[in-house]
Protein backbone atom coordinates (compact mmCIF):
# COMPACT_ATOMS: atom_id res chain seq x y z
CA UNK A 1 -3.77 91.43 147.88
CA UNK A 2 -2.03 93.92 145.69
CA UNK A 3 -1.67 96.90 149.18
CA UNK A 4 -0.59 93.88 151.20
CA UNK A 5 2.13 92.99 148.58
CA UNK A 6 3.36 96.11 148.39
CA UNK A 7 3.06 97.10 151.79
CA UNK A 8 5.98 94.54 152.54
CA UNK A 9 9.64 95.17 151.55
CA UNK A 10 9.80 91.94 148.74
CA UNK A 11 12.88 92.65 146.72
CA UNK A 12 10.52 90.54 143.97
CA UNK A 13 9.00 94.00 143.73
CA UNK A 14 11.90 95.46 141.68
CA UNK A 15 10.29 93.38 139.12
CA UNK A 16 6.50 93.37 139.55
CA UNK A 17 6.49 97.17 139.46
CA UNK A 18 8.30 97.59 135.92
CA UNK A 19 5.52 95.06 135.06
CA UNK A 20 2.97 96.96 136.37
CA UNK A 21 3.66 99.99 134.82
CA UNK A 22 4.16 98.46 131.63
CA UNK A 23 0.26 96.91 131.93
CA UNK A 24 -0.67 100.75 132.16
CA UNK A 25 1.40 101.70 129.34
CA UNK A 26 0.12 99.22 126.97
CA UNK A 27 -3.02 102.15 125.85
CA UNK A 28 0.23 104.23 125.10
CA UNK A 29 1.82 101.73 122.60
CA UNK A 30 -1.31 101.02 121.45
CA UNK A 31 -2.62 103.94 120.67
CA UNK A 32 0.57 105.85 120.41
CA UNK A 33 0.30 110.17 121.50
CA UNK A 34 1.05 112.52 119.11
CA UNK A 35 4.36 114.25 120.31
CA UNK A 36 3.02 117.69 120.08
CA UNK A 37 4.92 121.02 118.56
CA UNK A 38 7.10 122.63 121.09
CA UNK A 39 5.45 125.71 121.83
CA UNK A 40 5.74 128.09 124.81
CA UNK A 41 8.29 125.32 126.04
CA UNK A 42 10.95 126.32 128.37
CA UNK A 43 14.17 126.27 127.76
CA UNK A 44 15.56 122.80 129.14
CA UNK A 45 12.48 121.11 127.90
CA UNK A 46 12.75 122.31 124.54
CA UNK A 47 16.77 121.48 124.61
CA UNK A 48 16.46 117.84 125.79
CA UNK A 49 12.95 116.69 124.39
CA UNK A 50 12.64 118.73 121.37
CA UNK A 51 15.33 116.55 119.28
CA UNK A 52 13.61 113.34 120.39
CA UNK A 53 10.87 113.23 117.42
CA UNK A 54 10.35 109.53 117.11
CA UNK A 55 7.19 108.90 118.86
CA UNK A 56 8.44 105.19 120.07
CA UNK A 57 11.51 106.32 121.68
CA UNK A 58 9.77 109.51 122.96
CA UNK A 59 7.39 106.93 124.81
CA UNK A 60 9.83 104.46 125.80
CA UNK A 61 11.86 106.77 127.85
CA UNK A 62 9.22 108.72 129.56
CA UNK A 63 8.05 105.17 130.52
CA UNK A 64 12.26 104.07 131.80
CA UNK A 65 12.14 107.94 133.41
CA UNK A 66 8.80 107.10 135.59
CA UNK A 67 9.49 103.91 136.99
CA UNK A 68 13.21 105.40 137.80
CA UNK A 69 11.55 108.34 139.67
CA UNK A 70 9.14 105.82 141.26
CA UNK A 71 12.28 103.94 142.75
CA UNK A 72 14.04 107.08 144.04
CA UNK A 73 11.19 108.34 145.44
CA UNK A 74 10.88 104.60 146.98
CA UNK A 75 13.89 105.54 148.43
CA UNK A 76 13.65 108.91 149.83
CA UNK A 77 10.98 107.90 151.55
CA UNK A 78 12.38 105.21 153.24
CA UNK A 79 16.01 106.54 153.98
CA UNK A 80 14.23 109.25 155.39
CA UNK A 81 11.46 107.61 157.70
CA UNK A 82 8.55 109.30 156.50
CA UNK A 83 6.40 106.04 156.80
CA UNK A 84 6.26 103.94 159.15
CA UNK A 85 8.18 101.07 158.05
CA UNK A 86 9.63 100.26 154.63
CA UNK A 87 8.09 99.52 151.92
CA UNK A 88 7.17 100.01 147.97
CA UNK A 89 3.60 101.49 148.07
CA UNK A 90 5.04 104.87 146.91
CA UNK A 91 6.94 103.68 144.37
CA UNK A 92 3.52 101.88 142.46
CA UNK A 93 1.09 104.44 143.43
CA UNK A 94 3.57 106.98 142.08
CA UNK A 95 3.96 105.06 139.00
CA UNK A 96 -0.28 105.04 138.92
CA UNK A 97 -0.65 108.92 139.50
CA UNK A 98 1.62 109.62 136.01
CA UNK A 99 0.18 107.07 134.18
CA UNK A 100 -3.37 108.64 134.52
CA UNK A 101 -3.39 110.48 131.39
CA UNK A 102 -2.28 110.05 127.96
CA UNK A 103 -0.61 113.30 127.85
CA UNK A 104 2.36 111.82 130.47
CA UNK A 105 2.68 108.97 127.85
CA UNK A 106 5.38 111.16 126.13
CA UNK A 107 8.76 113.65 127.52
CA UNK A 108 6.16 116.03 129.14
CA UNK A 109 7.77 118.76 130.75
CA UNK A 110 6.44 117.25 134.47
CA UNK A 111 8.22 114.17 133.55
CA UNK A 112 11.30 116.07 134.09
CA UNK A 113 10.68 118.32 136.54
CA UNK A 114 9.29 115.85 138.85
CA UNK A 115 12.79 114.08 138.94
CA UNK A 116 14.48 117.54 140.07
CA UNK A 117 11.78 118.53 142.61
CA UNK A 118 12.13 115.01 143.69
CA UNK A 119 16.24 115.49 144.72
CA UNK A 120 15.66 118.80 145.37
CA UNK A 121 13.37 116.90 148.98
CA UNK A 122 15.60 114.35 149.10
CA UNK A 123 18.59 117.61 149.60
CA UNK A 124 15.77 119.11 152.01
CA UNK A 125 14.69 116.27 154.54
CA UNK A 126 18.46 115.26 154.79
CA UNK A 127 19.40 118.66 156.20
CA UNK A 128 17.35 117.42 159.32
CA UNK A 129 20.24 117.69 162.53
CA UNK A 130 22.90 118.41 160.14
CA UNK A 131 25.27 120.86 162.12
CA UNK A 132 25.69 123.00 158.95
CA UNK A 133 23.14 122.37 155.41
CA UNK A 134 24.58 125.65 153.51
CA UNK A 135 24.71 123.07 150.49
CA UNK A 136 21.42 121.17 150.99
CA UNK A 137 20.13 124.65 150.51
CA UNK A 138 21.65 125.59 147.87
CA UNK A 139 21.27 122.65 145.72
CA UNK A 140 17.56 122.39 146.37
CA UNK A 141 17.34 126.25 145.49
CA UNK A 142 19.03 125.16 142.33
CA UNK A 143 17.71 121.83 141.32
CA UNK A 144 13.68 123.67 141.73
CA UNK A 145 14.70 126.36 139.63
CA UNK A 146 15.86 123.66 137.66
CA UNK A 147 13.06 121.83 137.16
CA UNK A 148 11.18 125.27 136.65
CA UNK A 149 13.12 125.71 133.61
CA UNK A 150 11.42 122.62 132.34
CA UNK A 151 7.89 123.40 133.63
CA UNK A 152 7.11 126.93 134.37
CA UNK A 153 4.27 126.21 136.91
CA UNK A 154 7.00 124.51 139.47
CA UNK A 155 8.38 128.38 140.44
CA UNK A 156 5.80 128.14 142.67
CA UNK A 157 7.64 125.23 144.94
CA UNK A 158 10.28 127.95 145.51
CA UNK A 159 8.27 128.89 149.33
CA UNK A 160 8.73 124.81 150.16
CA UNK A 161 12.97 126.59 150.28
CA UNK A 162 10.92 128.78 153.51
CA UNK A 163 8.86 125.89 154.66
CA UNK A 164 11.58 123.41 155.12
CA UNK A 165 14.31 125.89 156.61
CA UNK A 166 11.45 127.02 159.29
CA UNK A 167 10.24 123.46 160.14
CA UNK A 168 13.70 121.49 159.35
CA UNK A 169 16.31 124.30 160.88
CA UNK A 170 16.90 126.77 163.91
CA UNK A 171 17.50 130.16 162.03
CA UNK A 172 20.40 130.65 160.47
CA UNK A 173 20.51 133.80 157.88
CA UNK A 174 22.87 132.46 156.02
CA UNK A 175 21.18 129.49 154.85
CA UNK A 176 18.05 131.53 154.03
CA UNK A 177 20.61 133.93 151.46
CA UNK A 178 22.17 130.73 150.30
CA UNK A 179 19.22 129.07 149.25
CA UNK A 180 18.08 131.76 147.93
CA UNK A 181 21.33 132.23 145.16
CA UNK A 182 20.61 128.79 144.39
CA UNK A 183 17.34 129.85 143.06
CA UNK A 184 19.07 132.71 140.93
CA UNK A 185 21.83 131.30 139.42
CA UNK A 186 19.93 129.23 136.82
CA UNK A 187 18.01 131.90 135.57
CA UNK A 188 21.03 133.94 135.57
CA UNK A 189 23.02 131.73 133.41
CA UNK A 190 19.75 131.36 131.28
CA UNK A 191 18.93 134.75 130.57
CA UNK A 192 22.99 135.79 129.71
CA UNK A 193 22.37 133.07 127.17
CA UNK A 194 19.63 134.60 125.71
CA UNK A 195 20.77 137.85 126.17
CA UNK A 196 24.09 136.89 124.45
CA UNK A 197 21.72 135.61 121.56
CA UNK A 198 19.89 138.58 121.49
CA UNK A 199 16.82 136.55 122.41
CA UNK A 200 16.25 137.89 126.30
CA UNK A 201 12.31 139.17 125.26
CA UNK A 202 11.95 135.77 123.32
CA UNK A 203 12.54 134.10 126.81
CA UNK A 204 10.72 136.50 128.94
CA UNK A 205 7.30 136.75 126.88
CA UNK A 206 7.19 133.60 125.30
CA UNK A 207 8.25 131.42 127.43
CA UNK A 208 7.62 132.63 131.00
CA UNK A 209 5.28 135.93 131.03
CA UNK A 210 3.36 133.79 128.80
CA UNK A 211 1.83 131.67 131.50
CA UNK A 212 0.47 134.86 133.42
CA UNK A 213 -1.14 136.62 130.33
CA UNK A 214 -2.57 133.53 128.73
CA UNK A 215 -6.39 132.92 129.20
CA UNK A 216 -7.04 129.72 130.95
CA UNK A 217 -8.05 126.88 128.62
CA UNK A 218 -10.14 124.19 130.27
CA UNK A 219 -10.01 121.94 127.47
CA UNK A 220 -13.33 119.17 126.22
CA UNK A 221 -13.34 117.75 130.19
CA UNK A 222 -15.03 114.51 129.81
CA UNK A 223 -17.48 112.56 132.07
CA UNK A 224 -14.52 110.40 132.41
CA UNK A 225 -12.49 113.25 133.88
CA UNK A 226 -15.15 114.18 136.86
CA UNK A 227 -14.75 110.38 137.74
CA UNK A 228 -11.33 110.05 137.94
CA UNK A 229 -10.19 112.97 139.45
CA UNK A 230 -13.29 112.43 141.93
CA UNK A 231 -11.68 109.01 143.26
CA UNK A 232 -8.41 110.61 143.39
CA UNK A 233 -9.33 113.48 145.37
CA UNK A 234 -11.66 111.76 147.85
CA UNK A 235 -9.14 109.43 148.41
CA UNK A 236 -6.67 112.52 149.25
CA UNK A 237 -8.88 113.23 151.33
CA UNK A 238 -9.10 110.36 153.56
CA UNK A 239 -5.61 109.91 153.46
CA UNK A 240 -4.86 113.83 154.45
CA UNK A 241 -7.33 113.35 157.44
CA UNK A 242 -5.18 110.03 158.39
CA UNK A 243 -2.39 112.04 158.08
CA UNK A 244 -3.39 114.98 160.35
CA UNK A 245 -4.93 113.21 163.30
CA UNK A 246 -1.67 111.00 163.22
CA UNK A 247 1.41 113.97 163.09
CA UNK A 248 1.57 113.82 166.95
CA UNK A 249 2.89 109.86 166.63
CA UNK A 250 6.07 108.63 164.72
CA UNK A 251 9.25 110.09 165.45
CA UNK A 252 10.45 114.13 165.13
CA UNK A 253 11.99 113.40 161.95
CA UNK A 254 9.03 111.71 160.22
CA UNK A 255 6.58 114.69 161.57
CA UNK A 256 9.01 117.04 160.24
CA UNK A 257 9.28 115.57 157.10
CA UNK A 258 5.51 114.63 156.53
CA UNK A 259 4.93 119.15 157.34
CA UNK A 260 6.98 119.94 154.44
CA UNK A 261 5.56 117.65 152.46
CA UNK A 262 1.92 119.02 152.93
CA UNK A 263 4.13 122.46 151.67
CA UNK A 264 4.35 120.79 148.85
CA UNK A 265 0.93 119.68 148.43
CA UNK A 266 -0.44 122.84 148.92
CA UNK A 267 2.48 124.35 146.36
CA UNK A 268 1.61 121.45 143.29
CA UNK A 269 -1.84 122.19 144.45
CA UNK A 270 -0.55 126.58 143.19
CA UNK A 271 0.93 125.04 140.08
CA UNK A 272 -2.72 123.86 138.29
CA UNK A 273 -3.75 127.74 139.02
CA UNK A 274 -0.76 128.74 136.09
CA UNK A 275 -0.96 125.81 134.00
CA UNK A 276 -1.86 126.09 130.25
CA UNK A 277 -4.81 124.04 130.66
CA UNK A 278 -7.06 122.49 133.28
CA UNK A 279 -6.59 118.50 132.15
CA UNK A 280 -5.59 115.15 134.25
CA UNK A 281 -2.11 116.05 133.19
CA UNK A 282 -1.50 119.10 135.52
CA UNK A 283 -2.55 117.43 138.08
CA UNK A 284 0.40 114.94 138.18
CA UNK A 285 1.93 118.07 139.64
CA UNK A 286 0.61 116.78 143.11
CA UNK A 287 1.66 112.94 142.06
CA UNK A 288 5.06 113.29 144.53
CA UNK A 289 2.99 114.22 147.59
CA UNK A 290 0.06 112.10 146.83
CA UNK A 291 1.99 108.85 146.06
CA UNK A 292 3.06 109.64 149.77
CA UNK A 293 -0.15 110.38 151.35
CA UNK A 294 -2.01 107.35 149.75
CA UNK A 295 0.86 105.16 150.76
CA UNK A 296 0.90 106.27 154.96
CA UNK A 297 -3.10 105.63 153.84
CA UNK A 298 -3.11 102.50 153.14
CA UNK A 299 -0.51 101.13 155.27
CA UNK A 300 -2.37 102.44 158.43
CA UNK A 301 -5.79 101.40 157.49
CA UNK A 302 -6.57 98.79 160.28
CA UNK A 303 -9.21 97.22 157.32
CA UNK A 304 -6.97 95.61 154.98
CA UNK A 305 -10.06 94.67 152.56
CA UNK A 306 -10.90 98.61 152.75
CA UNK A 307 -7.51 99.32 151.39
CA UNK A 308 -7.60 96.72 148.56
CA UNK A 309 -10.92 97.79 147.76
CA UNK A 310 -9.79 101.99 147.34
CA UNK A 311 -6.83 100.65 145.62
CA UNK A 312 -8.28 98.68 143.02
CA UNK A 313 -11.19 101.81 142.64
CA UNK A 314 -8.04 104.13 141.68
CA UNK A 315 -6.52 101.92 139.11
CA UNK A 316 -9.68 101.37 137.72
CA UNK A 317 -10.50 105.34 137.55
CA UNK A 318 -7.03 105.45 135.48
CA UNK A 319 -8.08 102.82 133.25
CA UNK A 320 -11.80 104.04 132.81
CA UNK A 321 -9.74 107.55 132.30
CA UNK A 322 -7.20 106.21 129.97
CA UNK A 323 -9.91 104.40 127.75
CA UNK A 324 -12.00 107.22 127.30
CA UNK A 325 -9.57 109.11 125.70
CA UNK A 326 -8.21 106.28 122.86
């Protein structure tokens, strides 16, 4: 029922999936998160979510923020053929993934830098047969480091720069030094601030070094937590092994796209190894790829009862998830 819905391109879905996520967020307004002190933040982070200290409106736009990045993603996906036909299954399982914990209820930092990872692909898979993509790599370059500077973890997405340019492009040195500057500049222009402010080691060792000498904090993992994160990985799993046996059909494009895509699996998959804490937040790290590899999932299982069935056991994991921890 709610796979074969979605599965289709309904324009009725521009609606239903605002609704949706709103049914997710109601244990948010409900039981509303405590915006926590902005500590160890980077620098964007702390510039654009710091002032917003009214819990309500802290909530309300991470909520407009989500389902925005769930409809662009929507739409990279499908301008760029990575599934086989249309449709809005990425868009509501993306929405699902980064509603899973309470924690993404609020401006978290992955809130942001999803949305800048998430152009920085777009930039990526549409340098595909481009006769020259000296800007595609140098505003995905820029737009990670961008999102880095929200959420520290994401430097390591940087290599997906490699990936793409390997699988995506015949060589071309230029791109590789151009892609790399786009990395640079940010942090350039970031540190001269500081530096200007006489605040360069404030940067470096509270904000950055900070995630490499901090001692891993696992955090009160609940019962609830095991569950959860055991649904969504076995289902990963299925959907990887789909994924695999299946990149010799589809077009060149989609197989190219769908390799760098597993880069960036295996890269938000990096990003829990720096976090500040082991929790079902740092894994929405992994919610870009996922929301992918669920949807080519469920739209190719020939058992359209098995689908619905895995579908409703992930929402309910969220919910049983997002419950426990009112």
């Amino acid at each position: 029922m709610f796979v074969s819905f979605f599965k289709s391109n309904n324009a009725s879905a521009y609606i239903f999936i605002p609704v949706f996520a709103l049914a997710l967020w109601v244990f948010g307004f409900i039981h509303p998160v405590t915006i926590p002190a902005v500590k160890h933040a980077m620098p964007f982070y702390e510039l654009l979510a710091g002032p917003v200290s009214n819990t309500w409106v802290n909530i309300i736009l991470s909520l407009l923020i989500i389902i925005a990045e769930a409809f662009f993603l929507n739409y990279i996906v499908n301008e760029n053929e990575i599934l086989t036909r249309p449709s809005f299954l990425p868009a509501v399982l993306y929405i699902i993934f980064m509603s899973s914990n309470k924690a993404m209820f609020i401006l978290h930092p992955l809130v942001f830098g999803n949305f800048f990872l998430m152009v920085a692909i777009h930039r990526l898979l549409n340098s595909y047969r481009k006769e020259k993509a000296f800007s595609h790599f140098f505003d995905a370059g820029f737009l990670i480091s961008i999102a880095s500077l929200f959420y520290f973890p994401y430097i390591v997405f940087f290599p997906i720069l490699a990936a793409a340019l390997v699988v995506l492009r015949p060589f071309n040195w230029r791109e590789w030094i151009i892609s790399l500057a786009g990395i640079i500049v940010p942090y350039i222009l970031v540190a001269t601030i500081y530096y200007l402010r006489n605040t360069l080691d404030y940067l470096l060792y509270d904000k950055m070094f900070f995630y490499f000498t901090k001692q891993l904090h696992f955090g009160a993992l609940s019962g609830s937590f095991y569950f959860t994160n055991s649904v969504q990985l076995s289902i990963l799993i299925l959907a990887s092994a789909r994924l695999f046996t299946g990149l010799n059909m589809g077009s060149q494009k989609t197989k190219k796209g769908i390799v760098v895509l597993i880069w960036v699996l295996l890269a938000g998959v990096a990003s829990i190894a720096i976090t500040q804490e082991i929790s079902t937040s740092c894994f929405a790290a992994l919610s870009i790829p996922a929301a992918i590899f669920y949807a080519h999932y469920f739209m190719n299982l020939k058992r359209n009862w098995l689908a619905e069935v895995l579908f409703l056991l992930f929402v309910g994991s969220i919910v049983v998830n997002l419950i426990s921890e009112l």
